[in-house]
N, C-alpha and C. Protein backbone atom coordinates (compact mmCIF):
# COMPACT_ATOMS: atom_id res chain seq x y z
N UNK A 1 7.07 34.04 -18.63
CA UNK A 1 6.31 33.54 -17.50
C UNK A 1 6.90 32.21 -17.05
N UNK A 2 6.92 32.02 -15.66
CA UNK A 2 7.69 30.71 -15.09
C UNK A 2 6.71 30.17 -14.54
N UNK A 3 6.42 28.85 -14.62
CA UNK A 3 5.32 28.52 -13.90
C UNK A 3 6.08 27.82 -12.55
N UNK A 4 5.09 27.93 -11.74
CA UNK A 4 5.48 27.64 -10.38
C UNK A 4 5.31 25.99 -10.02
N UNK A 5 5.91 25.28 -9.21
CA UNK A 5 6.37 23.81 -9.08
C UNK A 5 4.88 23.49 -8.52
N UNK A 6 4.61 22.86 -8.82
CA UNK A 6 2.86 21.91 -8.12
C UNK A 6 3.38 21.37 -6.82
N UNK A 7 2.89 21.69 -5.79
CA UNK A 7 2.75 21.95 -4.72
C UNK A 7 1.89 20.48 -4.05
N UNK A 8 2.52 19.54 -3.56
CA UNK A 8 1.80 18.32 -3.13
C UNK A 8 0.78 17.99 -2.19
N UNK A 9 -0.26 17.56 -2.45
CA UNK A 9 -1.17 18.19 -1.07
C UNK A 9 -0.32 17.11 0.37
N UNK A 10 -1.32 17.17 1.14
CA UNK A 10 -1.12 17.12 2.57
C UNK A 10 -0.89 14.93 2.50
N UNK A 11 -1.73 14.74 1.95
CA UNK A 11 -2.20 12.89 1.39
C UNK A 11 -0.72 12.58 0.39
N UNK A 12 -0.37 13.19 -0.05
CA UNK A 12 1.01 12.94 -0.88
C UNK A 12 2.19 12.98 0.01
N UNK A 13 1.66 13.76 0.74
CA UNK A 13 3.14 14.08 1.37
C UNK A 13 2.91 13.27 3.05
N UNK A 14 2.16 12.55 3.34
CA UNK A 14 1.85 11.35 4.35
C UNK A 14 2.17 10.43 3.94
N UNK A 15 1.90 9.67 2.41
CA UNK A 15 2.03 8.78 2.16
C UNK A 15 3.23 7.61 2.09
N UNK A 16 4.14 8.31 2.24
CA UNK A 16 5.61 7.36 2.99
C UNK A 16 5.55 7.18 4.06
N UNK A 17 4.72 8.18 5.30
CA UNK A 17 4.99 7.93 6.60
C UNK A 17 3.57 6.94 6.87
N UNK A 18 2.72 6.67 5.78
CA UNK A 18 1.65 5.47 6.46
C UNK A 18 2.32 4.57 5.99
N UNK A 19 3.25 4.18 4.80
CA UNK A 19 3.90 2.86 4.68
C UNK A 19 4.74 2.57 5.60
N UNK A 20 5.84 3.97 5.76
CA UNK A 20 6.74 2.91 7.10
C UNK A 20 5.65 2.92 8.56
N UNK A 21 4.98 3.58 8.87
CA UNK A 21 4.48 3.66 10.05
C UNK A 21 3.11 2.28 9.97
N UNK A 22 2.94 1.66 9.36
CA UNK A 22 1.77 0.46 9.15
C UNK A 22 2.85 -1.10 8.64
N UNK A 23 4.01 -0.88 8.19
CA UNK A 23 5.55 -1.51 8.12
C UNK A 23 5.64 -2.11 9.15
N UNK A 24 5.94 -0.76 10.42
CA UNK A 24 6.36 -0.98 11.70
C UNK A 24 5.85 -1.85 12.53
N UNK A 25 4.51 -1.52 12.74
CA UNK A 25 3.11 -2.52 12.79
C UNK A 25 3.31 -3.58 12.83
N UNK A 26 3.38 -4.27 11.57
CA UNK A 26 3.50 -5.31 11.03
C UNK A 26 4.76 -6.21 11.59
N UNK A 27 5.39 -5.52 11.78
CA UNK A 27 6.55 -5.88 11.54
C UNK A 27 7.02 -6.08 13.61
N UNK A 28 6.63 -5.35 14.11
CA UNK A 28 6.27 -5.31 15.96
C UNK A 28 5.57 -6.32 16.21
N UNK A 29 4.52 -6.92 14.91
CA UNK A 29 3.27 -8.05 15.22
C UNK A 29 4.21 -9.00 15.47
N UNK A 30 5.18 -8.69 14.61
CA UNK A 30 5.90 -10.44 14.18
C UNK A 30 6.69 -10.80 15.00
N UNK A 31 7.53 -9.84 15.60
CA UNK A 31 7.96 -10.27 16.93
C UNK A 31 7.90 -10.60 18.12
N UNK A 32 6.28 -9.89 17.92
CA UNK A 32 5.99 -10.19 19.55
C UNK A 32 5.40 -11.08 19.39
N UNK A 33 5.10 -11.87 18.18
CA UNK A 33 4.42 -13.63 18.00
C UNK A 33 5.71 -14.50 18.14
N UNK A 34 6.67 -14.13 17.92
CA UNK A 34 7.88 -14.75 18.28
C UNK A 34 8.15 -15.01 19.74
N UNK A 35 8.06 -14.19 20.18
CA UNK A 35 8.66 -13.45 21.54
C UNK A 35 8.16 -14.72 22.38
N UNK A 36 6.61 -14.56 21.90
CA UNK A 36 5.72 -15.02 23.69
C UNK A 36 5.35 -16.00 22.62
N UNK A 37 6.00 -16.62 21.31
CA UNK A 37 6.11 -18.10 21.23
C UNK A 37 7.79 -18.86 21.84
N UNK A 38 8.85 -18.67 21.67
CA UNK A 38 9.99 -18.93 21.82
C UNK A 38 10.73 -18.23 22.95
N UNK A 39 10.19 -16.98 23.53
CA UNK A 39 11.02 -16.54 24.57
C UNK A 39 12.66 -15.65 24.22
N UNK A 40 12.70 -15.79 23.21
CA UNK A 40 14.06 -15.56 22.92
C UNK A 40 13.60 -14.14 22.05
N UNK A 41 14.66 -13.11 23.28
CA UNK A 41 14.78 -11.82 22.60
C UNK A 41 15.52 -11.61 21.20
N UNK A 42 16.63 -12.59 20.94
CA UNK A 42 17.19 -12.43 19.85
C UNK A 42 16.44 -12.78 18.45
N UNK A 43 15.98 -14.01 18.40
CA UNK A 43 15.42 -14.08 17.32
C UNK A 43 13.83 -13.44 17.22
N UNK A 44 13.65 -12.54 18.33
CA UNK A 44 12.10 -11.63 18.06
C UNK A 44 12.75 -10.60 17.54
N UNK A 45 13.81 -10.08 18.11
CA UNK A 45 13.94 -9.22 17.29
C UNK A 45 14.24 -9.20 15.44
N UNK A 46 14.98 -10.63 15.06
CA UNK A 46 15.14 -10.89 13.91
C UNK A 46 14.18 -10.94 13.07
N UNK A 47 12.90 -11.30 13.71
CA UNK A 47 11.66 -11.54 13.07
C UNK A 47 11.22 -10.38 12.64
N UNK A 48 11.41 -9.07 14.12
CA UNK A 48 11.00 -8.20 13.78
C UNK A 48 11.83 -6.92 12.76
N UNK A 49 12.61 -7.07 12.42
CA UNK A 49 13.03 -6.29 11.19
C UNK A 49 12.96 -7.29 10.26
N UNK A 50 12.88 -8.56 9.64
CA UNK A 50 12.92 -9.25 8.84
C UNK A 50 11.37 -8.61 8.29
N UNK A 51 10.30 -9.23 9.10
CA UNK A 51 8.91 -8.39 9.14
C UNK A 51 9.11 -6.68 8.45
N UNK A 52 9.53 -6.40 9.22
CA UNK A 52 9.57 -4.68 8.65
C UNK A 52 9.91 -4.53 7.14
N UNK A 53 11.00 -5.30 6.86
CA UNK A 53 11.55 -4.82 5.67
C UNK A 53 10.66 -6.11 4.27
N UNK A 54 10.53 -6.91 4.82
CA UNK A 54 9.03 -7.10 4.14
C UNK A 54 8.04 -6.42 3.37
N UNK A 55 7.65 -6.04 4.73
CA UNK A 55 6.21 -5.61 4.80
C UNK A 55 5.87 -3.87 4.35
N UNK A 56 7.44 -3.19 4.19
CA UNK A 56 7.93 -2.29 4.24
C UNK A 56 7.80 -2.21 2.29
N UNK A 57 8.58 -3.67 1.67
CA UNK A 57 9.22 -3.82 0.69
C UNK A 57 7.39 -4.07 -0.05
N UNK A 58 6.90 -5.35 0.21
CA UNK A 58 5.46 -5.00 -0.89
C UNK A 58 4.23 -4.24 -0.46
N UNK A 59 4.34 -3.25 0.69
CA UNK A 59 3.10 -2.30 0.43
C UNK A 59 4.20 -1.33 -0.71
N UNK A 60 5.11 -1.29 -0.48
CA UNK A 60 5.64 -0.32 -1.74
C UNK A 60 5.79 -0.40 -3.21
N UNK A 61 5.53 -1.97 -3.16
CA UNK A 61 5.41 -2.60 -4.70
C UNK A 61 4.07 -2.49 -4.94
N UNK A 62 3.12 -3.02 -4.26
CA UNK A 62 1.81 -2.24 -4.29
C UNK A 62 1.27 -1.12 -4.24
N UNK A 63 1.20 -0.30 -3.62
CA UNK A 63 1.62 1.20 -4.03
C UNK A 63 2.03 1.60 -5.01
N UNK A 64 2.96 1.18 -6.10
CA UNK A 64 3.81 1.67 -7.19
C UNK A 64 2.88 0.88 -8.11
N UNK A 65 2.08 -0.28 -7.97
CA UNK A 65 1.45 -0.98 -9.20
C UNK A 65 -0.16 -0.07 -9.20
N UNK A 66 -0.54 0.55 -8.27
CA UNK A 66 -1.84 1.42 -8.20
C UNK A 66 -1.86 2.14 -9.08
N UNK A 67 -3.26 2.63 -9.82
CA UNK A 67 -3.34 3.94 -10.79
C UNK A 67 -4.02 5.02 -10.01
N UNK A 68 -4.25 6.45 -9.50
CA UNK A 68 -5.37 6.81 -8.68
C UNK A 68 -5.34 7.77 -10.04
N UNK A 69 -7.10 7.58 -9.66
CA UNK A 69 -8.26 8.47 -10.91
C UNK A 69 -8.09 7.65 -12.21
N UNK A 70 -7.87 6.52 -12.14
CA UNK A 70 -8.21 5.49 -12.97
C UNK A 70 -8.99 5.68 -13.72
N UNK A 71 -9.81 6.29 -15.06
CA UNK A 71 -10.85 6.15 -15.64
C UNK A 71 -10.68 5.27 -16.42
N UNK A 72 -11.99 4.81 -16.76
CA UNK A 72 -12.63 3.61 -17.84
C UNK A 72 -12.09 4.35 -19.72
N UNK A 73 -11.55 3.38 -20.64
CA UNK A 73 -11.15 3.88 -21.65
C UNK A 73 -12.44 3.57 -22.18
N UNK A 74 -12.91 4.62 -22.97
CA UNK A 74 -14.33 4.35 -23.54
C UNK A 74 -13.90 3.70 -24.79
N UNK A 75 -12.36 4.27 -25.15
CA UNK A 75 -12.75 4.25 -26.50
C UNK A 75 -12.00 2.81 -27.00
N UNK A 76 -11.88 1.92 -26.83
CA UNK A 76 -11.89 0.30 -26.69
C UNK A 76 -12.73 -0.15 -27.36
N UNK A 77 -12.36 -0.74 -28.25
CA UNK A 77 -13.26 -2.12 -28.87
C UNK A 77 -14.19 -3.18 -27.72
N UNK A 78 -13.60 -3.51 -26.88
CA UNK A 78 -14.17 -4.67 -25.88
C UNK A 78 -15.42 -4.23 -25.16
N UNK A 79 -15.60 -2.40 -25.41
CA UNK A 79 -16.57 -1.73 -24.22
C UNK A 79 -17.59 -1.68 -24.97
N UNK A 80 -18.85 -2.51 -24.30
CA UNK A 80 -19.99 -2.94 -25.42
C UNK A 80 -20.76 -2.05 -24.13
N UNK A 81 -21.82 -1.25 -24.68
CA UNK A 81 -22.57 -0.68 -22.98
C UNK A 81 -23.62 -1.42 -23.07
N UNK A 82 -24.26 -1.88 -22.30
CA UNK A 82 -25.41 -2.76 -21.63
C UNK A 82 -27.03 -2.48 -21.93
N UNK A 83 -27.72 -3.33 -22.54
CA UNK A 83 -28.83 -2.55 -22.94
C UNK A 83 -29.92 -2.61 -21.21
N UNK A 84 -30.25 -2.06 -21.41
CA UNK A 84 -31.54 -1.36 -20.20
C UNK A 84 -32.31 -2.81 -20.29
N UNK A 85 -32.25 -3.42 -18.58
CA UNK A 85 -33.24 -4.50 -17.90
C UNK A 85 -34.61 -3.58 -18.27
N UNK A 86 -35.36 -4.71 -19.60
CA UNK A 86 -36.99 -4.15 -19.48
C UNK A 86 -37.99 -5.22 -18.97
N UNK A 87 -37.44 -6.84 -18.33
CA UNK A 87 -38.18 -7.50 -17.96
C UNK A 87 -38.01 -7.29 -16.36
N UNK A 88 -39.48 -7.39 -16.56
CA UNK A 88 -40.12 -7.08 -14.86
C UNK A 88 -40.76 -8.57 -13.73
């Protein structure tokens, strides 16, 4: 029996195109704060890939430091559970 490759849902397989596409964003903000501060097409545009590859560079370091379905380790010394509020 071969088992068949796991199949990524629809949220896995977006998830590069909301980093560069929210990147871009970011990164369009920064130039056009340049732009219609200084006037100068050249350095908006510098801003604006400088911005991109940024903004590009730590949502992806963030992203990579995330756990998803994180559960609580019960079985830890430090996890004391809470006794029940009985004052009223």
């Amino acid at each position: 029996m071969t088992q068949s490759p796991i199949e990524p849902s629809r949220r896995d397989k977006l998830k590069p195109l909301e980093l560069v596409g929210f990147s871009a964003v970011l990164g369009v903000f920064a130039g056009l704060v340049v732009l219609m501060a200084t006037r100068e097409i050249l350095l908006s545009v510098i801003f604006l890939g400088v911005g991109f590859i940024v903004a590009l560079v730590t949502l992806a370091m963030l992203s990579m430091s995330m756990k998803e379905n994180d559960e609580p380790d019960w079985n830890t010394e430090d996890w004391t559970p809470k006794a029940p509020d009985t004052t009223h």
